[in-house]
N, C-alpha and C. Protein backbone atom coordinates (compact mmCIF):
# COMPACT_ATOMS: atom_id res chain seq x y z
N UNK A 1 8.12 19.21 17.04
CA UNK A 1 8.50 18.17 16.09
C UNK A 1 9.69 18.65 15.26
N UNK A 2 9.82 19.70 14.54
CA UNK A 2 10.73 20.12 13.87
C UNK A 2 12.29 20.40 14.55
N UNK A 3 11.85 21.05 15.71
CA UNK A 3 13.22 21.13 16.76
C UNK A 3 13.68 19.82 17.28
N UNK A 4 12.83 18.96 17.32
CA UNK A 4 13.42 17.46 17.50
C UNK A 4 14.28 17.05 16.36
N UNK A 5 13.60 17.23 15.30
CA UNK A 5 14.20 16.50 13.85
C UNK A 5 15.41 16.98 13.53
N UNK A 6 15.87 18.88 14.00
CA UNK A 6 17.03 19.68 13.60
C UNK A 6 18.11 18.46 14.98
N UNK A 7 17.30 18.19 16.17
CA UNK A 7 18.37 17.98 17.07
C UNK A 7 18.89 16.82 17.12
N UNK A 8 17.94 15.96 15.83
CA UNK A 8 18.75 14.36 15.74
C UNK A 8 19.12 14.50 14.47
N UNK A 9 19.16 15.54 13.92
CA UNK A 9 20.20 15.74 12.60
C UNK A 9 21.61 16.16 13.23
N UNK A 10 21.80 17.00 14.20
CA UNK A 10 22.95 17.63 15.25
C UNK A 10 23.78 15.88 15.20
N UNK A 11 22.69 15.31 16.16
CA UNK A 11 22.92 14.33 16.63
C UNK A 11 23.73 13.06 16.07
N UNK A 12 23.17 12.88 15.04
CA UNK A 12 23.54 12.16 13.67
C UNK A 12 24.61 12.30 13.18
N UNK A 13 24.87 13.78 13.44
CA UNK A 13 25.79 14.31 12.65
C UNK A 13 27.52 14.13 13.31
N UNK A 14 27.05 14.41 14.53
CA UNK A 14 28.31 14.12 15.80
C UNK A 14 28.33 12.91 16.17
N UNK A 15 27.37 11.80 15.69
CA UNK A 15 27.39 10.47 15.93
C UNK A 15 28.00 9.48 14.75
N UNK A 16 28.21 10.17 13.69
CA UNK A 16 28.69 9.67 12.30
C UNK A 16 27.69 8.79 11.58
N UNK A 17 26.01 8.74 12.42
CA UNK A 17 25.31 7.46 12.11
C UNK A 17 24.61 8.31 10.43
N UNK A 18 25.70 7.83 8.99
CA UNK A 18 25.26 8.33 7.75
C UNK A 18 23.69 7.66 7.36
N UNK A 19 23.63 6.61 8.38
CA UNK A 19 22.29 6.53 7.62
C UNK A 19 21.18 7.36 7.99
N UNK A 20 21.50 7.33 9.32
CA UNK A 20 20.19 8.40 9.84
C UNK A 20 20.33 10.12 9.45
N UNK A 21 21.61 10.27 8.75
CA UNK A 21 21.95 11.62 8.70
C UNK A 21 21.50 11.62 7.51
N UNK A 22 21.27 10.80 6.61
CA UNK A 22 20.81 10.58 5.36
C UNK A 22 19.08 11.02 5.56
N UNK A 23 19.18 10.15 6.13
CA UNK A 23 17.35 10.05 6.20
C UNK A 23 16.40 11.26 6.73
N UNK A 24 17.60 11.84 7.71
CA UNK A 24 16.97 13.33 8.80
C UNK A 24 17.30 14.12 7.40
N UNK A 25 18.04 14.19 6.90
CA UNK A 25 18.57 15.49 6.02
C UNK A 25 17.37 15.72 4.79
N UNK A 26 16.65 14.40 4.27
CA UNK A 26 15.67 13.67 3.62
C UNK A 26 14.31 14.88 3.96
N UNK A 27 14.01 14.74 5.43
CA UNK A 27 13.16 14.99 5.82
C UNK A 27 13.35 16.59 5.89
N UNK A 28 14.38 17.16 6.34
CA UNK A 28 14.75 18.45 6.28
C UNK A 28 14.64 19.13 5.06
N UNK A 29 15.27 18.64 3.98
CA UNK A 29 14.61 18.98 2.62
C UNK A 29 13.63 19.23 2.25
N UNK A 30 12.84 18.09 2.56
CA UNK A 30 11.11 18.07 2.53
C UNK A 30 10.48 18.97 2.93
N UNK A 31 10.70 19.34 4.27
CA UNK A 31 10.08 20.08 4.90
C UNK A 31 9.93 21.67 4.37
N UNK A 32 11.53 22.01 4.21
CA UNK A 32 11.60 23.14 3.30
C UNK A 32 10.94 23.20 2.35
N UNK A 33 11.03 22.62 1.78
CA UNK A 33 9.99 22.67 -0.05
C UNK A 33 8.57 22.96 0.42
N UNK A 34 8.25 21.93 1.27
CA UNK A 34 6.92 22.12 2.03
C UNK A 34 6.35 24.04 2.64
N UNK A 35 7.44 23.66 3.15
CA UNK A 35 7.18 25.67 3.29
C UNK A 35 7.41 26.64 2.62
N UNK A 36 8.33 26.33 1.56
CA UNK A 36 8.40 27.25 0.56
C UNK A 36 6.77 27.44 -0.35
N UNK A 37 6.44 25.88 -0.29
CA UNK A 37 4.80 25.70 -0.96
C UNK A 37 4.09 26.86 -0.53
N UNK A 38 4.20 26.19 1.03
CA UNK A 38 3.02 26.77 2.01
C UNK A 38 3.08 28.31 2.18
N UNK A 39 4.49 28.78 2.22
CA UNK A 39 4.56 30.09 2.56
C UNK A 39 4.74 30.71 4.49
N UNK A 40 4.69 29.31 4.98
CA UNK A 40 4.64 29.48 5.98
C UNK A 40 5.58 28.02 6.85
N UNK A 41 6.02 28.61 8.30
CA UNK A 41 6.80 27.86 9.10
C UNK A 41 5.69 26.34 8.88
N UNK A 42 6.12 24.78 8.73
CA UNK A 42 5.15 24.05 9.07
C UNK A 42 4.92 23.82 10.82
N UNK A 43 3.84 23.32 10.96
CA UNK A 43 3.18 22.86 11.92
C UNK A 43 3.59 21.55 12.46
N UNK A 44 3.23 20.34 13.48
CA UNK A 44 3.38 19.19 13.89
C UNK A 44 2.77 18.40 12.62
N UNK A 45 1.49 18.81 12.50
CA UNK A 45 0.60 17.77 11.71
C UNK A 45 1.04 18.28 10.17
N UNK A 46 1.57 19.23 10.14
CA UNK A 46 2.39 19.23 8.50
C UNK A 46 3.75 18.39 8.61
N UNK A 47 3.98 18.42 9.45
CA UNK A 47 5.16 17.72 9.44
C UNK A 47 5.68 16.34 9.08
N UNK A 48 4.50 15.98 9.98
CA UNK A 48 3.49 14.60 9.73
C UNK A 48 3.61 14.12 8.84
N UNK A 49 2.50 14.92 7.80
CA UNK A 49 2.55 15.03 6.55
C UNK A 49 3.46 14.65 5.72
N UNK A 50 4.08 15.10 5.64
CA UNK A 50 5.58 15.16 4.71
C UNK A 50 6.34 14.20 5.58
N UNK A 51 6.72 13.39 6.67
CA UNK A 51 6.70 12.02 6.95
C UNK A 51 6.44 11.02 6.29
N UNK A 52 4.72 11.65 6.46
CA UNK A 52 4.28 9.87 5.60
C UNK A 52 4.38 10.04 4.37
N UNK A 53 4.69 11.34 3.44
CA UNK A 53 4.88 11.27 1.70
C UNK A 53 6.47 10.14 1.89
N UNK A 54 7.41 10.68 3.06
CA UNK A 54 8.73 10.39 2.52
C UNK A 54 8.29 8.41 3.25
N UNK A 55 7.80 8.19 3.84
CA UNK A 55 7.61 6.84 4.12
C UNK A 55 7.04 5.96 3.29
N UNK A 56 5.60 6.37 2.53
CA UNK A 56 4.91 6.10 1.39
C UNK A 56 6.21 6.33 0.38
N UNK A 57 6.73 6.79 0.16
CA UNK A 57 7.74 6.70 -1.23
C UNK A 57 9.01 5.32 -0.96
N UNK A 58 8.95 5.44 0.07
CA UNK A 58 9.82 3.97 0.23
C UNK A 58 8.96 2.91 0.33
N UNK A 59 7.91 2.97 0.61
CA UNK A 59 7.17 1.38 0.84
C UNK A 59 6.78 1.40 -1.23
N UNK A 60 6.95 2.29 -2.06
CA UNK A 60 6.54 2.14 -3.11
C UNK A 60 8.09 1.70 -4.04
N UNK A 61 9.01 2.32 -3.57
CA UNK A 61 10.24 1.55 -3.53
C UNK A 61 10.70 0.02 -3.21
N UNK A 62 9.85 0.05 -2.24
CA UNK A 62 10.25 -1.76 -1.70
C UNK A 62 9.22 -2.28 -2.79
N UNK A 63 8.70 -2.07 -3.33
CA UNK A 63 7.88 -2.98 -3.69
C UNK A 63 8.36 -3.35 -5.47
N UNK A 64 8.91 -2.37 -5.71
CA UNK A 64 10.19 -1.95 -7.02
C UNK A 64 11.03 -2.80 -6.82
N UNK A 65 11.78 -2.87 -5.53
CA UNK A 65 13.31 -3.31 -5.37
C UNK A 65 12.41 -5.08 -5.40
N UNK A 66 11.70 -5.41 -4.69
CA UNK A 66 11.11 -6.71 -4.74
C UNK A 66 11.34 -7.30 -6.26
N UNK A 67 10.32 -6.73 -6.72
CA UNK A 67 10.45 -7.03 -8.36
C UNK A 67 11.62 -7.14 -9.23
N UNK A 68 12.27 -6.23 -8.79
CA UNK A 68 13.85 -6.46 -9.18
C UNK A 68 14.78 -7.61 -8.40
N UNK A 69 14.23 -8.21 -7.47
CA UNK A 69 15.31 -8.71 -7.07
C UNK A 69 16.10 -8.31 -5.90
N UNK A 70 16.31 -7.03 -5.53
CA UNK A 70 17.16 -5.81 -4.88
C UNK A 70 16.92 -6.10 -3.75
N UNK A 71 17.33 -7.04 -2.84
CA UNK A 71 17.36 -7.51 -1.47
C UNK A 71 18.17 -6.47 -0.47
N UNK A 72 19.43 -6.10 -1.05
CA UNK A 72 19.77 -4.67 -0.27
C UNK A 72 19.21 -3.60 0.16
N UNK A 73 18.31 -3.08 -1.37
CA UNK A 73 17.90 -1.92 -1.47
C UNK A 73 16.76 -1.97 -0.87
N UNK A 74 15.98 -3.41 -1.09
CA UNK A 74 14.72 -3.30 -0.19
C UNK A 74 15.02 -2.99 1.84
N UNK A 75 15.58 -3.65 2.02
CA UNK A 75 16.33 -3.80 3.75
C UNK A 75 16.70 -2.39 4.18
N UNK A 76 17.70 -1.81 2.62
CA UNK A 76 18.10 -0.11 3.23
C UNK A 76 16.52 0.18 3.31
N UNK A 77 15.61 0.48 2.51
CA UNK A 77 14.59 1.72 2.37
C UNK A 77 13.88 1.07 3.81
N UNK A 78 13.60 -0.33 4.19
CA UNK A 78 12.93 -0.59 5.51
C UNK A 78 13.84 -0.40 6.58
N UNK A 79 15.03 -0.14 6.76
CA UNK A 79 15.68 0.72 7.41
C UNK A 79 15.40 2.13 7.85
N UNK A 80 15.49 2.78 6.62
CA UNK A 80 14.86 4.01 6.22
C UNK A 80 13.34 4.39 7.17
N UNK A 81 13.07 3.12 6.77
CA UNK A 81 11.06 3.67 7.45
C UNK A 81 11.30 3.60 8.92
N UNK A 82 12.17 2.67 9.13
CA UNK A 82 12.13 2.67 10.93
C UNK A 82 12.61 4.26 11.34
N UNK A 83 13.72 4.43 10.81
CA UNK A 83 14.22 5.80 11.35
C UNK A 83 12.81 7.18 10.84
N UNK A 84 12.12 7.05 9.85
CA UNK A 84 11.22 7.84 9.60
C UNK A 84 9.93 7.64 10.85
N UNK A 85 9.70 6.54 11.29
CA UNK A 85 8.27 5.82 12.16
C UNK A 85 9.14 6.61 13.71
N UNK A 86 10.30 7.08 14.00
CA UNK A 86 10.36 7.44 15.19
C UNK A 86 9.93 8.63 15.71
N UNK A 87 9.39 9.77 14.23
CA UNK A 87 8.65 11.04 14.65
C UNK A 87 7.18 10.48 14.26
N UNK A 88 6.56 9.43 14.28
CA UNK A 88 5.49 9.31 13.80
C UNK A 88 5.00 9.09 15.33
N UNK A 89 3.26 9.94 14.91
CA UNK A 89 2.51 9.54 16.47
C UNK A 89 2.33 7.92 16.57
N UNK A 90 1.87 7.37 18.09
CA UNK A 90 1.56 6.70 17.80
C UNK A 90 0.31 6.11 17.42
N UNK A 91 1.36 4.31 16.44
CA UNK A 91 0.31 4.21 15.62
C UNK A 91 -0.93 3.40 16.49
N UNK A 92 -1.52 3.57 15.58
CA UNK A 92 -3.52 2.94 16.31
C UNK A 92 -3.32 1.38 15.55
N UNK A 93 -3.87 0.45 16.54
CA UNK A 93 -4.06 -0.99 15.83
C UNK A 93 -5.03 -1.17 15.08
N UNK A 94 -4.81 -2.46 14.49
CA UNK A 94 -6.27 -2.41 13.06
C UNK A 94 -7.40 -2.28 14.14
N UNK A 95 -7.42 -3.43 15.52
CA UNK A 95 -9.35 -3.13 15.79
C UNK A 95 -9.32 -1.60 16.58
N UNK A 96 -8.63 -0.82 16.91
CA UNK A 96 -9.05 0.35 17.33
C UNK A 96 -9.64 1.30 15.88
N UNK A 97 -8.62 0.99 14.41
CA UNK A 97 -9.47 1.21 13.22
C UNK A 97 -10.13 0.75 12.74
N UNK A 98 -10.77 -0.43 13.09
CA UNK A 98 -11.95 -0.95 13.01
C UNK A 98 -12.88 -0.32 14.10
N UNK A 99 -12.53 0.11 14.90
CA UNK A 99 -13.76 0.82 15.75
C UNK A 99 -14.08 1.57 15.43
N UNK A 100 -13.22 2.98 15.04
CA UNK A 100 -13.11 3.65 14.50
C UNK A 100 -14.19 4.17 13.06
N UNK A 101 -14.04 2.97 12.44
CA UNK A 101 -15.17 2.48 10.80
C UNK A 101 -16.10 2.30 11.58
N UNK A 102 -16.57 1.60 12.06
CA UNK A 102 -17.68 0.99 12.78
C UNK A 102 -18.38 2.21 13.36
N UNK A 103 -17.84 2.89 14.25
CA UNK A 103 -18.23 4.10 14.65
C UNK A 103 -18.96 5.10 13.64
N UNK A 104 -18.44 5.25 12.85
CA UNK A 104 -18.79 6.31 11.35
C UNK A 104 -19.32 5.33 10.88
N UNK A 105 -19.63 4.25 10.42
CA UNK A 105 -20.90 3.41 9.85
C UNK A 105 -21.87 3.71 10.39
N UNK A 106 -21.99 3.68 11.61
CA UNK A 106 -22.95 4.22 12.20
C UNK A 106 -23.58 5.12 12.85
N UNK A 107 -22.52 6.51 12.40
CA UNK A 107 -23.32 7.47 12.07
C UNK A 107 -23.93 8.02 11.09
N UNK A 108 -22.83 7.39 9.78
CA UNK A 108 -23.52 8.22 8.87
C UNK A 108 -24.24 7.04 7.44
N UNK A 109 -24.28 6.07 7.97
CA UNK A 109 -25.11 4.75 7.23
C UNK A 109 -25.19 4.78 6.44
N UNK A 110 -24.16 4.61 5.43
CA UNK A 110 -23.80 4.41 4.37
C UNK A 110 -24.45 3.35 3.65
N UNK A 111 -25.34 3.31 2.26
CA UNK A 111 -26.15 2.39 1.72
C UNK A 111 -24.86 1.70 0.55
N UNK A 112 -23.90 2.64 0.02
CA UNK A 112 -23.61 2.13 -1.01
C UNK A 112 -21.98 2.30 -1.45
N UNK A 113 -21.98 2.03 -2.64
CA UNK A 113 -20.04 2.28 -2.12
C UNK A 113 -19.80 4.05 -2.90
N UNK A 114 -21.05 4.56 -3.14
CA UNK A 114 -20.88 5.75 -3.88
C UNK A 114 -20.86 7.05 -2.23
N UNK A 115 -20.88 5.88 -0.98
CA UNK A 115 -20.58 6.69 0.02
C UNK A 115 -18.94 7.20 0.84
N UNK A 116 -18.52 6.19 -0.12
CA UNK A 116 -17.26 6.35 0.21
C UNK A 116 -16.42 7.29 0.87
N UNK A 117 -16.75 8.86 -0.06
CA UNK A 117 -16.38 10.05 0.45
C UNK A 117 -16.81 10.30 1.89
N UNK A 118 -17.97 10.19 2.08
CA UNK A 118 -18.38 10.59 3.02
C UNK A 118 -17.99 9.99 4.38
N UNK A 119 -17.57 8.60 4.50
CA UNK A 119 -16.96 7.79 5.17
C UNK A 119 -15.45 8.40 5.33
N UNK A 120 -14.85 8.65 4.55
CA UNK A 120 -13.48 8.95 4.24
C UNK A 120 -13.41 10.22 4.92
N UNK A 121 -14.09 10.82 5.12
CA UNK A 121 -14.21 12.47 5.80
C UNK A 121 -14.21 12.43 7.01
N UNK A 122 -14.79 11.29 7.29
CA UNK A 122 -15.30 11.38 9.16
C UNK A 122 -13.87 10.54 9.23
N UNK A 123 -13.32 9.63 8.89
CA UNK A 123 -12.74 8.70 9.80
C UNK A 123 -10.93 9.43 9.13
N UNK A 124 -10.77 10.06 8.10
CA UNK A 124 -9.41 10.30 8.11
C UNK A 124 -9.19 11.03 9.09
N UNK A 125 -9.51 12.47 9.87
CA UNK A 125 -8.72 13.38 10.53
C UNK A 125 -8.70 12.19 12.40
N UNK A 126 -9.58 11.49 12.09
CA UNK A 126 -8.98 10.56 13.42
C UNK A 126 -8.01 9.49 13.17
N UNK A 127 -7.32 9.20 12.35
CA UNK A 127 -6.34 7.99 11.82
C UNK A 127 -5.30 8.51 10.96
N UNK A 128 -5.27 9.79 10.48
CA UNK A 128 -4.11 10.03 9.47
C UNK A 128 -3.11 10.59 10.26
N UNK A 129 -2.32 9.72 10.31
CA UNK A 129 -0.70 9.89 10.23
C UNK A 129 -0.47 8.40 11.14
N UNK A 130 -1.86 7.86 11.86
CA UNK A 130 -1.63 6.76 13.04
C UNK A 130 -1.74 5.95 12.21
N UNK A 131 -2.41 5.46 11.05
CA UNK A 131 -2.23 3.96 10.48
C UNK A 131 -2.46 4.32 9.00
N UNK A 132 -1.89 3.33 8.43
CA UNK A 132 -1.69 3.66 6.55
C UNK A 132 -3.38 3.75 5.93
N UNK A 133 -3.50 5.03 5.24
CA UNK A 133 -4.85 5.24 4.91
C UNK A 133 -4.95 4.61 3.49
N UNK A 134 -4.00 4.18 3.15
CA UNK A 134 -4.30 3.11 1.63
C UNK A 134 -5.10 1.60 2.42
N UNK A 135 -4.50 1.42 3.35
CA UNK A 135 -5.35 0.61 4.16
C UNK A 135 -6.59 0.86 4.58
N UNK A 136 -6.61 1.18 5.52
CA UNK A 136 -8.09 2.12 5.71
C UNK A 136 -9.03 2.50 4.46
N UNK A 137 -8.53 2.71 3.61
CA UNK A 137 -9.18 2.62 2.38
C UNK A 137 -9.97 1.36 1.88
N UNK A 138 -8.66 0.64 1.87
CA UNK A 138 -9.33 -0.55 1.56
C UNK A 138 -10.69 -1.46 2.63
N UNK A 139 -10.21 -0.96 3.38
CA UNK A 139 -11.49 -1.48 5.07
C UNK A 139 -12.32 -1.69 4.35
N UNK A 140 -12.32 -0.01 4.05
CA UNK A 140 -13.73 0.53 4.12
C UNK A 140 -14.45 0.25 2.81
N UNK A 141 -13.90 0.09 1.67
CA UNK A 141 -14.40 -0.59 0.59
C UNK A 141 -14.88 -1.71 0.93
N UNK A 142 -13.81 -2.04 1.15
CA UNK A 142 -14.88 -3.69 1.45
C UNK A 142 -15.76 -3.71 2.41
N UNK A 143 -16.60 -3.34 3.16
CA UNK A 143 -17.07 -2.92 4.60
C UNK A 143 -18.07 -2.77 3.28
N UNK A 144 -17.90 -1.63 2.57
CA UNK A 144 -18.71 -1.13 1.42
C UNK A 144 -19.40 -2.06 0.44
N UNK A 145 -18.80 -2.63 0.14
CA UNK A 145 -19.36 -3.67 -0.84
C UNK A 145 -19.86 -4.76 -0.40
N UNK A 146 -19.71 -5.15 0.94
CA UNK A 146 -20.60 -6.11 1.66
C UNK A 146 -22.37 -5.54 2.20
N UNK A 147 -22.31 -4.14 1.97
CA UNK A 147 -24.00 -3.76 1.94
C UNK A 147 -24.76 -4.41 1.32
């Protein structure tokens, strides 16, 4: 993952495309800080990681630029996410994450919404980075509060 990301920064770079050189350089930053944290080279699924912070920070942006008005700025940052969604695995559809819930409902039969955690344990390491877990969140609340 990382040797991909250095080789469409190359790429970007000999291609003049500033937006994507913008956005790779974004992620290259990130990543560093990330390892300076960590202390260590990152991994695929750290990488990931620090993907969906820099993707989540633009969908929290669009939703800013909305309020403002900012029809440009919203279009650049969903720009932005497409070129970020091209190192992302792929993503899982809602009913495969609905199977997914369904599956862990029924293992671990959850009576109440004070189960939440426990739900949240089984079903993130199969869905995080494949579909937005603020979503998934919400599923499962409501899934929750219909007990």
């Amino acid at each position: 993952m990382r040797e991909q990301i250095l080789e469409d920064l190359k790429s970007a770079m000999k291609n003049q495309d500033k937006e994507a050189l913008a956005v790779i350089r974004g992620i290259k930053g990130a990543m560093q800080l990330e390892e300076i944290a960590k202390k260590h080279e990152l991994n695929d699924e750290e990488v990931i990681d620090v993907i969906v912070k820099q993707i989540k920070m633009r969908k929290e942006s669009i939703e800013g630029f909305e309020k403002g008005n900012r029809e440009d700025l919203k279009n650049q940052a969903l720009r932005e996410i497409e070129i970020l969604n091209r190192y992302m695995p792929e993503q899982l559809s809602l009913d495969e994450v609905n199977n997914i819930i369904e599956e862990t409902f029924n293992l671990v039969n959850p009576t109440s919404l004070a189960d939440m955690g426990k739900i949240m344990r089984e079903v993130t390491p199969k869905v995080k980075g494949k579909y937005d877990m603020k979503e998934v969140s919400n599923i499962i609340k409501n899934k929750l509060s219909n007990l």
